[in-house]
N, C-alpha and C. Protein backbone atom coordinates (compact mmCIF):
# COMPACT_ATOMS: atom_id res chain seq x y z
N UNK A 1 0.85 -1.17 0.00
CA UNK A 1 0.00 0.00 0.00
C UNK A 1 0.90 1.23 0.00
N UNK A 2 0.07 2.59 -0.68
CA UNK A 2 1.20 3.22 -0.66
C UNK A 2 1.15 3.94 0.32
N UNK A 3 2.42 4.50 0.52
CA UNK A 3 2.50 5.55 1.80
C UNK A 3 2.54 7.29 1.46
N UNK A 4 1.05 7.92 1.48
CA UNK A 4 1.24 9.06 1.68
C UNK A 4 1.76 9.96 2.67
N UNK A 5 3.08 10.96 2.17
CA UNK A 5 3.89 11.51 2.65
C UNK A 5 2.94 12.53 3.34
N UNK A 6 3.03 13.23 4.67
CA UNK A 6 1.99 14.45 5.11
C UNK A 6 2.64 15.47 4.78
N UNK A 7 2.29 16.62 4.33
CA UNK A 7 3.17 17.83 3.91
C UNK A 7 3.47 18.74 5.23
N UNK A 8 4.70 19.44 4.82
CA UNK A 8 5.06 19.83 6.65
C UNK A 8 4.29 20.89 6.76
N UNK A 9 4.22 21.32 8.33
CA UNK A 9 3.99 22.29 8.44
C UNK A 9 4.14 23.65 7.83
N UNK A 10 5.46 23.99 7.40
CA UNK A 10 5.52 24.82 6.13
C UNK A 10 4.67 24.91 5.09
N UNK A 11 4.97 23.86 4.56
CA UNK A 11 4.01 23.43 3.25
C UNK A 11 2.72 24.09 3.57
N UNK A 12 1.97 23.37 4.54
CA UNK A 12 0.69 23.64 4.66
C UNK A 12 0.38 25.05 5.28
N UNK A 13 1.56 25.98 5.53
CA UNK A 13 1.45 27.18 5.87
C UNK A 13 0.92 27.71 4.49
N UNK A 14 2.00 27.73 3.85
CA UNK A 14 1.95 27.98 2.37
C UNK A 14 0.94 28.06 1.45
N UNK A 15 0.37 26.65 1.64
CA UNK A 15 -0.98 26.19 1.26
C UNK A 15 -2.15 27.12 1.86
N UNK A 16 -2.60 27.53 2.84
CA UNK A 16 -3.49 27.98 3.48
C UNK A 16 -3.48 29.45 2.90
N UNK A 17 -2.42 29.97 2.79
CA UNK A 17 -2.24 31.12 2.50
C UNK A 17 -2.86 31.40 1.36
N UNK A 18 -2.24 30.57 -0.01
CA UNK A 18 -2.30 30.79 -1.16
C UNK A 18 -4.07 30.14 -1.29
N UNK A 19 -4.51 29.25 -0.95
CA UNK A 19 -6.13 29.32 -0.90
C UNK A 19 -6.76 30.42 -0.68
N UNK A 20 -6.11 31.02 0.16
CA UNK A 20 -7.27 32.48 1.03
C UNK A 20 -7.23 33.05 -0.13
N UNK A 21 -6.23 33.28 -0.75
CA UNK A 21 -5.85 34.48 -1.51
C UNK A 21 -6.74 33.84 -3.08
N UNK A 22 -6.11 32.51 -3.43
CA UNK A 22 -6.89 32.80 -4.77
C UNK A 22 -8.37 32.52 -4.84
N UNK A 23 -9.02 32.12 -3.27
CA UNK A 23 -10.48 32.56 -2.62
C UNK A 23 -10.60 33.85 -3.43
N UNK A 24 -10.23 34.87 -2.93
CA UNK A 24 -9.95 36.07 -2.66
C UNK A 24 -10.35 36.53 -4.08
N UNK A 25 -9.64 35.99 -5.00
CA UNK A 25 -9.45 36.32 -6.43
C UNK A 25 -10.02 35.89 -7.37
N UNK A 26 -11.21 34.47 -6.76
CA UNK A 26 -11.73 33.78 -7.51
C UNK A 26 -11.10 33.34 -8.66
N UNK A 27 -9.89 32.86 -8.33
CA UNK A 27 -9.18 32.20 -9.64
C UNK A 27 -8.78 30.96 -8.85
N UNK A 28 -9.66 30.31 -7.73
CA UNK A 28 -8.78 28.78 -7.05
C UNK A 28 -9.00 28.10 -8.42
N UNK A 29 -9.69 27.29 -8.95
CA UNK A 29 -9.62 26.29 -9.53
C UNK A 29 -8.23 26.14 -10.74
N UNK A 30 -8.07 27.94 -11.62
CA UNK A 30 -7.11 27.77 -12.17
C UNK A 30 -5.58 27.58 -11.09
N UNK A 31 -5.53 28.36 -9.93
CA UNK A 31 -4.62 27.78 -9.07
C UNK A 31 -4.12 26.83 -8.99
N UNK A 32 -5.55 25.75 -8.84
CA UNK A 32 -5.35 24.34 -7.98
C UNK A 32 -4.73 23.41 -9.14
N UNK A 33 -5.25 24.01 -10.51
CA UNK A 33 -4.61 22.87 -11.70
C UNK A 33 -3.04 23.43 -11.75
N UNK A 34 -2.50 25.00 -11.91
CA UNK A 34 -1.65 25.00 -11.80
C UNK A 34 -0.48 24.67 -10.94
N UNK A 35 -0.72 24.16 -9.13
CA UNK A 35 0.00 23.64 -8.07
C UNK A 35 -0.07 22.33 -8.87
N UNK A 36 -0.42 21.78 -8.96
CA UNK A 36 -0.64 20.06 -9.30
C UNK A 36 0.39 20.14 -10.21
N UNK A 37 0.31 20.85 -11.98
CA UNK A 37 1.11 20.56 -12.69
C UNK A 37 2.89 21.16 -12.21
N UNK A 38 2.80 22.07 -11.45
CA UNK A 38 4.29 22.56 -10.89
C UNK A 38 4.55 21.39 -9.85
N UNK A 39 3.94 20.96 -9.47
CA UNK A 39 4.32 20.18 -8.01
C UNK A 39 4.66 18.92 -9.01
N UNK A 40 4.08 18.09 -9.91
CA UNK A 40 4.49 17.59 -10.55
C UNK A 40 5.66 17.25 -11.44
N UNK A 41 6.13 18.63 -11.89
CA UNK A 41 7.25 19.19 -13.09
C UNK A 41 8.36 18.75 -11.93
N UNK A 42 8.11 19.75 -10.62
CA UNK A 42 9.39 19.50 -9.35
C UNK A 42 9.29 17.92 -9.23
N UNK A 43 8.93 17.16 -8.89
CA UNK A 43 8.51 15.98 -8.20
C UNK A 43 9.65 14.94 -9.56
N UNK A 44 8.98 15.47 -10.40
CA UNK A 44 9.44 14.08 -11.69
C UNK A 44 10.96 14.51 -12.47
N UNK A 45 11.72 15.73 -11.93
CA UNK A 45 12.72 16.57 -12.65
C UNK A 45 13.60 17.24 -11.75
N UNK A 46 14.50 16.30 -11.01
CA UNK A 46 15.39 16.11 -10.05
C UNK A 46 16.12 17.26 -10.49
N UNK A 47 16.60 16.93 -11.31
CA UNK A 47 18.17 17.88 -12.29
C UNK A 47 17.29 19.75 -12.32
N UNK A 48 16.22 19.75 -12.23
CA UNK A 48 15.76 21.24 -12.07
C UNK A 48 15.46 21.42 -10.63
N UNK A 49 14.86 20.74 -9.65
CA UNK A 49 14.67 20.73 -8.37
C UNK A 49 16.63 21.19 -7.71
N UNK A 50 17.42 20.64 -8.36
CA UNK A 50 19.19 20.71 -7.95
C UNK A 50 19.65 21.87 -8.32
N UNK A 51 19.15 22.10 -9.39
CA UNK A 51 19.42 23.80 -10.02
C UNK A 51 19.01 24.96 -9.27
N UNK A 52 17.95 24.68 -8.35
CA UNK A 52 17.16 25.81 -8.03
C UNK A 52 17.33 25.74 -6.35
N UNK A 53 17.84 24.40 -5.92
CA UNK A 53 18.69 24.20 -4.20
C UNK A 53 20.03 24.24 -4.59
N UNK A 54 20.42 25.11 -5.41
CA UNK A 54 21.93 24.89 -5.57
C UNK A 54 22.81 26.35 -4.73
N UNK A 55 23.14 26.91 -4.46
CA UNK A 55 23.77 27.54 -3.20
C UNK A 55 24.61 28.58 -4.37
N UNK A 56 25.38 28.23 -5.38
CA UNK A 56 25.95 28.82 -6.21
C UNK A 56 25.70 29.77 -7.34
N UNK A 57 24.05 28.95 -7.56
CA UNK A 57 23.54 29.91 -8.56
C UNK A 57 22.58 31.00 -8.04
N UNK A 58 22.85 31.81 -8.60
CA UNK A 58 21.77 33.37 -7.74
C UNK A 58 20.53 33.33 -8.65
N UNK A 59 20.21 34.13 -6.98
CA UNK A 59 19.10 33.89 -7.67
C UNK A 59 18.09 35.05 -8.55
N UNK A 60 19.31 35.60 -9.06
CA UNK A 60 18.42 36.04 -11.10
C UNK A 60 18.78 35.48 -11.65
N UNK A 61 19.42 34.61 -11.44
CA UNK A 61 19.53 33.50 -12.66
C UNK A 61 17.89 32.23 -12.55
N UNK A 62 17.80 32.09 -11.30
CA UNK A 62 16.37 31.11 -10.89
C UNK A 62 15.27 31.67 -11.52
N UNK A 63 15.91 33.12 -10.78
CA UNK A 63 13.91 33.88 -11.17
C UNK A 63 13.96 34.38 -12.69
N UNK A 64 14.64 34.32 -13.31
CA UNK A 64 15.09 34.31 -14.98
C UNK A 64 14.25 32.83 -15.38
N UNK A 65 15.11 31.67 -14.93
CA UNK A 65 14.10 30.73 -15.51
C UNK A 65 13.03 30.38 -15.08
N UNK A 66 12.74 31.02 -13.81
CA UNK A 66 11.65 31.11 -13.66
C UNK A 66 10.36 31.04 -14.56
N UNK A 67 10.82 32.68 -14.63
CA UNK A 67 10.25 33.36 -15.66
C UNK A 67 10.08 32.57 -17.32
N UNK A 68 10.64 32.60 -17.49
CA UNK A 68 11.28 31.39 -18.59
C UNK A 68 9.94 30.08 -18.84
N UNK A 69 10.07 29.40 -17.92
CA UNK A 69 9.33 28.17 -17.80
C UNK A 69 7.69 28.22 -16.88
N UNK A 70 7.68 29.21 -16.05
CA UNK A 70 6.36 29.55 -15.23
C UNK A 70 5.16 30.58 -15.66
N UNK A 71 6.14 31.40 -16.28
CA UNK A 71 5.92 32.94 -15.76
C UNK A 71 4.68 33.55 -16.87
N UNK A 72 4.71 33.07 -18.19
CA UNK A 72 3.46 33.27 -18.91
C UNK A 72 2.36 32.33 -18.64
N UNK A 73 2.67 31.29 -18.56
CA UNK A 73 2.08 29.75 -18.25
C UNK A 73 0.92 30.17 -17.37
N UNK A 74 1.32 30.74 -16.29
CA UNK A 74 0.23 30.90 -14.98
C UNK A 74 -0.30 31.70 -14.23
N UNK A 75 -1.24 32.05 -13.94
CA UNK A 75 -1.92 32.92 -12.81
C UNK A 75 -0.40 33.66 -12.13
N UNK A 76 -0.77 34.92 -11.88
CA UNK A 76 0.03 36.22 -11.54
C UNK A 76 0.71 35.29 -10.01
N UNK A 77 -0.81 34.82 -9.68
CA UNK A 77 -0.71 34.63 -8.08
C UNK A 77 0.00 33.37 -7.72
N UNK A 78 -0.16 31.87 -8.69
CA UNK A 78 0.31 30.93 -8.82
C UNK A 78 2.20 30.90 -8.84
N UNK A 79 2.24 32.21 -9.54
CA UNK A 79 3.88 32.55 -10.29
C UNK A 79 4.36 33.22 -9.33
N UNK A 80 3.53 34.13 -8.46
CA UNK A 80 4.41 35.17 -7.37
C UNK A 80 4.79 33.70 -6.18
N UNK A 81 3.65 32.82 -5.74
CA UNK A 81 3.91 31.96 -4.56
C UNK A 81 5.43 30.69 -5.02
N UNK A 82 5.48 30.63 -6.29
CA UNK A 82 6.44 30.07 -6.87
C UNK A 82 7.76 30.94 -6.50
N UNK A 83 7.72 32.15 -6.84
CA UNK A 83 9.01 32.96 -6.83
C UNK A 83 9.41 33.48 -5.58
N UNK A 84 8.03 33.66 -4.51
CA UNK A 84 7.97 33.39 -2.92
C UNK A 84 8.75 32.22 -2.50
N UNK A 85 8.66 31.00 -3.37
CA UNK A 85 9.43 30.08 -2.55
C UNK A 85 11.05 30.34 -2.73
N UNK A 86 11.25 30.26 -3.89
CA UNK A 86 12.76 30.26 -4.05
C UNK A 86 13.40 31.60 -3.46
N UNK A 87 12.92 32.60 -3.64
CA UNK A 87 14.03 33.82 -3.18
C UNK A 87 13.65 33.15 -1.19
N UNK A 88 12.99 32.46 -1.01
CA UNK A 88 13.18 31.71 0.59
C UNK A 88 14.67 30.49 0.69
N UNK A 89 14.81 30.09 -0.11
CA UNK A 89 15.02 28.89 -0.67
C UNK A 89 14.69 27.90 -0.35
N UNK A 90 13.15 27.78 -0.29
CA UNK A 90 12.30 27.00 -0.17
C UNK A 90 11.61 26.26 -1.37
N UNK A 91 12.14 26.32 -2.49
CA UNK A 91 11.54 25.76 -3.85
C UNK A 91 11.48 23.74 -3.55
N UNK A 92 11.92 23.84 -3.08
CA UNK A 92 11.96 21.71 -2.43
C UNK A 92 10.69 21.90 -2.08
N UNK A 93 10.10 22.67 -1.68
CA UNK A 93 8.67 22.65 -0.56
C UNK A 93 7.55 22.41 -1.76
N UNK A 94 7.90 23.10 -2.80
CA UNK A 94 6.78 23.04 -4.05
C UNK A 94 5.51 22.26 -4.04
N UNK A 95 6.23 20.76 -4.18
CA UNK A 95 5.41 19.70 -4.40
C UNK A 95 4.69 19.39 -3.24
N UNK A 96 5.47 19.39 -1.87
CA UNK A 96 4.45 19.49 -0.87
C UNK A 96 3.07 20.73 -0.93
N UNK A 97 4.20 21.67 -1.11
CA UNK A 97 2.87 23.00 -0.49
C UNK A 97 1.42 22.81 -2.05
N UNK A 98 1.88 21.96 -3.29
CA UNK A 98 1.03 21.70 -4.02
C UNK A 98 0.09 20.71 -3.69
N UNK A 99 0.72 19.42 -3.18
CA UNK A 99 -0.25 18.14 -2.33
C UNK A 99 -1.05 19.28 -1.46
N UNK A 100 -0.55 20.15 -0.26
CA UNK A 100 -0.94 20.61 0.59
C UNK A 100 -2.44 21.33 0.13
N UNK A 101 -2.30 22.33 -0.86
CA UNK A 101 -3.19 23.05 -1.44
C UNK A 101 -4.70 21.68 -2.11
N UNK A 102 -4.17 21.08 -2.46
CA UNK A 102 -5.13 19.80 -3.01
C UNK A 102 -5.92 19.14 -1.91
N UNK A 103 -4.88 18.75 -0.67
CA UNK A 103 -6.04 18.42 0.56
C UNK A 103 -6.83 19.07 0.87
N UNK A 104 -6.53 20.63 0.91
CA UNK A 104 -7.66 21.65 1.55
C UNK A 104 -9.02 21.43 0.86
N UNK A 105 -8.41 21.61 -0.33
CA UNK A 105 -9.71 21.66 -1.22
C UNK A 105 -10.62 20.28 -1.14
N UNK A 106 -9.65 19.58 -1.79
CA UNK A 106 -10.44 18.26 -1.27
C UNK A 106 -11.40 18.45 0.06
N UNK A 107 -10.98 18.77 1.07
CA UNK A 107 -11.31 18.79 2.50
C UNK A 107 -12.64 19.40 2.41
N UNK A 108 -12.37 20.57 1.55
CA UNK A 108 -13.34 21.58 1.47
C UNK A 108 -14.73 21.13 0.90
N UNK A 109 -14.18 20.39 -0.49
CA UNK A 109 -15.27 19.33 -1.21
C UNK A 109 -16.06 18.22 -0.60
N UNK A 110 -15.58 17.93 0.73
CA UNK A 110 -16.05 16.53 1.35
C UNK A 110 -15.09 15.47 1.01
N UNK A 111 -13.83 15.89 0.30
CA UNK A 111 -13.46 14.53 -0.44
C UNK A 111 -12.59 14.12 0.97
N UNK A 112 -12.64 12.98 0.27
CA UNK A 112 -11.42 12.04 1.57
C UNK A 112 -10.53 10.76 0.56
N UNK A 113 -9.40 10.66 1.00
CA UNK A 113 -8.58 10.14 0.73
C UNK A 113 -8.60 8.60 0.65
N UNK A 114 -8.69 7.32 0.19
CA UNK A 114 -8.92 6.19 0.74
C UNK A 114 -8.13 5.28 -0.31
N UNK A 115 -7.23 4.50 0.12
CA UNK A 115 -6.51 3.52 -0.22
C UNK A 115 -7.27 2.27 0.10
N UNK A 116 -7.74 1.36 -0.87
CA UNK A 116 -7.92 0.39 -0.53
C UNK A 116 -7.06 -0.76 -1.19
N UNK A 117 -7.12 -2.06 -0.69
CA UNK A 117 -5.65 -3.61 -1.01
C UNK A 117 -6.68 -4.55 -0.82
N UNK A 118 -6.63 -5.16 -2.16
CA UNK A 118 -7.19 -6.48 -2.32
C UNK A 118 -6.86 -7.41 -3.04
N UNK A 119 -6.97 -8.94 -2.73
CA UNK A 119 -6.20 -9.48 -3.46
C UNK A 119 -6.51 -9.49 -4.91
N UNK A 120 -7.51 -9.09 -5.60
CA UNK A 120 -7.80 -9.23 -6.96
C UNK A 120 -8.58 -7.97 -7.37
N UNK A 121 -7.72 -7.05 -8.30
CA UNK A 121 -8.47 -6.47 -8.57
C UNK A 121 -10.01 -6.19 -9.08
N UNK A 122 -10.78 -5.23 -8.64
CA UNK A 122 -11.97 -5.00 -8.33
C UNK A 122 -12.63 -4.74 -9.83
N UNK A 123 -13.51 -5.21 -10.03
CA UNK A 123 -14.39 -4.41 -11.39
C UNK A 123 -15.08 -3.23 -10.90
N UNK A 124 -15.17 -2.30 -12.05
CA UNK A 124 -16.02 -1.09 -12.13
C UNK A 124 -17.08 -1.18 -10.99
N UNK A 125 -18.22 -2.38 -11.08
CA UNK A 125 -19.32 -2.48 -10.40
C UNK A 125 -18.95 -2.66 -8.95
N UNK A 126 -17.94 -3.03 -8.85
CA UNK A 126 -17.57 -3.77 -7.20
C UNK A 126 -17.04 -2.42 -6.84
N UNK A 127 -16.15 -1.60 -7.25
CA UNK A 127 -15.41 -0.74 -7.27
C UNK A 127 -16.84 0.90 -6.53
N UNK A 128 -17.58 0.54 -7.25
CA UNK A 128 -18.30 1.30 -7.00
C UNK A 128 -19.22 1.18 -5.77
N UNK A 129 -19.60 -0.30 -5.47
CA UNK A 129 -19.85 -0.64 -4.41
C UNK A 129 -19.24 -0.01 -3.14
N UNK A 130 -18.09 -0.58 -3.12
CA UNK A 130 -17.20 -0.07 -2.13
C UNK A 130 -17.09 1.51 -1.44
N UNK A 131 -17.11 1.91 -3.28
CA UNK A 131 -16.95 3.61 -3.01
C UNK A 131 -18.40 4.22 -2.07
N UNK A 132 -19.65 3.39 -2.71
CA UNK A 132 -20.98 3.61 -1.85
C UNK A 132 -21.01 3.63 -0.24
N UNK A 133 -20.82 2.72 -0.53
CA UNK A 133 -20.60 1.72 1.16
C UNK A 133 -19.77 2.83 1.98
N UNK A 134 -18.68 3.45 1.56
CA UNK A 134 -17.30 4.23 2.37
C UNK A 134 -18.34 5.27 2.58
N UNK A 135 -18.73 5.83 1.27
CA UNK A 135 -19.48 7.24 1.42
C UNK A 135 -20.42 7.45 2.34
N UNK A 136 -21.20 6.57 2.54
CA UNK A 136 -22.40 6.32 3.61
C UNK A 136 -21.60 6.44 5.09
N UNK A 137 -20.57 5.14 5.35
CA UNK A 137 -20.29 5.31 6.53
C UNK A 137 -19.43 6.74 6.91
N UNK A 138 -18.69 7.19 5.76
CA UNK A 138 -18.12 8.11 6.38
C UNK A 138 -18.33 9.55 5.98
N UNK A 139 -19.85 9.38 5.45
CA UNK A 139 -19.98 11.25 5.13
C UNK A 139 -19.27 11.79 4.59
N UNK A 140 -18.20 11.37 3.56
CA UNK A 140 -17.69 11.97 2.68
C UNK A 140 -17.84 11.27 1.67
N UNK A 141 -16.75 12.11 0.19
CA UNK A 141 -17.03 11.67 -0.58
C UNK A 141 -15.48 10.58 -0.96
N UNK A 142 -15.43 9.37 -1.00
CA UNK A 142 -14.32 8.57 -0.72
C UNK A 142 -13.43 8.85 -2.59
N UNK A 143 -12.47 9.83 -2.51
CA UNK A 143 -11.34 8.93 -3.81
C UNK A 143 -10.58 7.79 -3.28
N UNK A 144 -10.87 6.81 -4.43
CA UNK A 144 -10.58 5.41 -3.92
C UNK A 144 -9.32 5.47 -4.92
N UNK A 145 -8.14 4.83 -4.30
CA UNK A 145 -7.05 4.74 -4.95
C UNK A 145 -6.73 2.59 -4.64
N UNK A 146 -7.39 1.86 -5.84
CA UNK A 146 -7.14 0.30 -5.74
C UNK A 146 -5.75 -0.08 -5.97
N UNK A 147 -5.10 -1.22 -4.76
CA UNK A 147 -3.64 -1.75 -4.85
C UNK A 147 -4.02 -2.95 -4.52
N UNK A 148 -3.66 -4.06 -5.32
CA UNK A 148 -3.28 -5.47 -5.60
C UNK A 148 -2.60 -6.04 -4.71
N UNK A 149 -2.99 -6.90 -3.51
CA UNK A 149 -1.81 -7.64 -3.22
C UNK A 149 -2.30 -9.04 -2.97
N UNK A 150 -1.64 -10.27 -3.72
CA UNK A 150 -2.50 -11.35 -3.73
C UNK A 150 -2.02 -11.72 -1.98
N UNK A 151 -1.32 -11.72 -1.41
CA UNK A 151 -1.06 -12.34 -0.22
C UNK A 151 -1.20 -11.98 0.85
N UNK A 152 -3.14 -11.57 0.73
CA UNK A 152 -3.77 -11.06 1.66
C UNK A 152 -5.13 -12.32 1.34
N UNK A 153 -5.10 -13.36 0.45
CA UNK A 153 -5.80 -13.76 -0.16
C UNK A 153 -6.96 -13.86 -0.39
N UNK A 154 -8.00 -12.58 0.69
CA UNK A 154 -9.12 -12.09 0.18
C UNK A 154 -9.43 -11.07 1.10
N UNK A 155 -10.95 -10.44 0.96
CA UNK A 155 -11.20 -9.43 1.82
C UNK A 155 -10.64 -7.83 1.42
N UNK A 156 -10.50 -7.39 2.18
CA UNK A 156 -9.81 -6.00 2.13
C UNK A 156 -9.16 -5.27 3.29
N UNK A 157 -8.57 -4.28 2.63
CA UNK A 157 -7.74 -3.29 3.84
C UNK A 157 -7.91 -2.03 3.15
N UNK A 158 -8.86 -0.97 4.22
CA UNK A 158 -8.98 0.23 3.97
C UNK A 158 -8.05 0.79 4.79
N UNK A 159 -7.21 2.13 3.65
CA UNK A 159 -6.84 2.99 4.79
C UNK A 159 -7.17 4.64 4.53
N UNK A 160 -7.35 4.89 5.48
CA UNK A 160 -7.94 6.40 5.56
C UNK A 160 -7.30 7.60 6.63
N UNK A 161 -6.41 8.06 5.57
CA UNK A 161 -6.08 8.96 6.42
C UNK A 161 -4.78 7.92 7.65
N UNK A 162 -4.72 7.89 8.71
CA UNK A 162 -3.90 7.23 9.39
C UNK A 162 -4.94 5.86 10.40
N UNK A 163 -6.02 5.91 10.00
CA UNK A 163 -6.35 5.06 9.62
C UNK A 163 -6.34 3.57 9.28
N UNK A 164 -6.49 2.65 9.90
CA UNK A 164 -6.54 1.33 9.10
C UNK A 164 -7.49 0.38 9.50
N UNK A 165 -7.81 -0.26 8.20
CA UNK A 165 -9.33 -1.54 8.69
C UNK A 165 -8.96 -2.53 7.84
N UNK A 166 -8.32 -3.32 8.74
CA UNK A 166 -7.82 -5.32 7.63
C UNK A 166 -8.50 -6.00 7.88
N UNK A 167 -9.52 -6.25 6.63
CA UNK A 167 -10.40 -6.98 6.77
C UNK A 167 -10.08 -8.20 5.97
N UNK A 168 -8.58 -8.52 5.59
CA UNK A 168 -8.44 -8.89 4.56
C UNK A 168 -8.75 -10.87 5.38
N UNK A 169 -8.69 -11.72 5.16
CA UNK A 169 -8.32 -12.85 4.88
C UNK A 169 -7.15 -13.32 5.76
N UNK A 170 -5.90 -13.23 5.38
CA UNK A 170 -4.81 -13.50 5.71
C UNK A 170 -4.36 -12.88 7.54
N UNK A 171 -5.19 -11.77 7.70
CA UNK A 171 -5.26 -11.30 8.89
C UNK A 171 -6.13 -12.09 9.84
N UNK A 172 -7.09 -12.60 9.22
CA UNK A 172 -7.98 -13.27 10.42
C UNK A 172 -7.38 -14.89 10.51
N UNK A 173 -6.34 -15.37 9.58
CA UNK A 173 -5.99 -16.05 9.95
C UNK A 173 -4.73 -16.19 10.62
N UNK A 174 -4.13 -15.29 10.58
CA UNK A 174 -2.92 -14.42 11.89
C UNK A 174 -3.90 -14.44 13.33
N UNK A 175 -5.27 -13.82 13.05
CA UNK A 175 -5.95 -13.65 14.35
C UNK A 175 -6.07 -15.25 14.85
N UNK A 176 -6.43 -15.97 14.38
CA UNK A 176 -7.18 -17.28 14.60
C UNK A 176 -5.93 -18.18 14.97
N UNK A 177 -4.56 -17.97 14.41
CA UNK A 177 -3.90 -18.43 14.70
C UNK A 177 -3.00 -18.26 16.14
N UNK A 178 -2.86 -17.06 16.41
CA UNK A 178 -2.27 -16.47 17.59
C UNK A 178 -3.35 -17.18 18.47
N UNK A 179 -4.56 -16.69 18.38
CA UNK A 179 -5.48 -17.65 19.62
C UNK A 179 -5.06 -19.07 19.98
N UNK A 180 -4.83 -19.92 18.63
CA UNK A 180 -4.85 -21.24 19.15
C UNK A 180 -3.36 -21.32 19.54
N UNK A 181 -2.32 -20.11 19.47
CA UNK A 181 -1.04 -20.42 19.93
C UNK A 181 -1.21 -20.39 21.57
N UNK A 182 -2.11 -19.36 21.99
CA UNK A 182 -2.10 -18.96 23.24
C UNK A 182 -2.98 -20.07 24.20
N UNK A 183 -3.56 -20.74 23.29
CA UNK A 183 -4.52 -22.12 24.28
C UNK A 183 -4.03 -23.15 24.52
């Protein structure tokens, strides 16, 4: 299952901020696509993330390519919180303070986060089941993210948030087994 990273406190400073504001401006949604695709660009493009934590290069040379690669591309407000980070030298934070900005909203939407592990992947119809079932019990609206693992050999494991429910198979026979170790 995978392990979502929590964004730091920074990050989510960051994040909070830049919501109010493109609240403010009624431009969140173009915001929120533009954090995703920057948090992305940082995330998958090491060799530019090194360029821009590099100690040697100044920074008009950063906010040059900045400019360069951001700076027509996006919202005034999207491009200033970008150029906010680096003259910090906080540009590493990107991809967090972009996850960060995505939970709020999410948060804001009702959405909730949910990993589920089963041993066989789920069809559309089952898939949707599940998503029903979450939504009901938990008053939100569940994004379901499905992971495969046959050597749980049935059942499931939700996780939510920090969170966890193994309902899988292979656990109740860990349970069933520890009992008859202890009798």
């Amino acid at each position: 299952m995978a392990q979502a990273k929590l964004p730091s406190p920074a990050a989510q400073a960051y994040a909070s901020a830049l919501l109010a504001l493109a609240d403010e401006r009624n431009v969140t949604p173009q915001v929120a696509q533009e954090m995703q695709a920057v948090g992305e660009v940082m995330s998958q493009t090491p060799h530019l993330a090194q360029f821009f934590s590099d100690p040697k290069v100044s920074q008009e040379a950063k906010d040059q390519l900045l400019g360069r690669v951001f700076g027509s591309r996006f919202q005034p407000l999207t491009f200033n919180t970008i150029r906010l980070l680096s003259s910090k030298d906080q540009l590493a934070l990107l991809p967090e303070v972009a996850q960060a900005f995505e939970d709020l909203l999410d948060e804001r939407l009702g959405k909730v986060e949910v990993d589920i592990t089963v041993a066989k992947r789920l069809l559309p119809p089952d898939l949707e089941q599940v998503r029903v079932s979450l939504q009901r019990s938990l008053g939100k609206d569940p994004v379901i993210h499905q992971y495969v693992d046959e050597s749980i050999i049935g059942g499931i494991i939700v996780k939510i948030g920090d969170r966890l429910i193994d309902g899988s198979v292979r656990a109740q026979l860990d349970a069933l087994r520890n009992k008859l170790l202890k009798a």
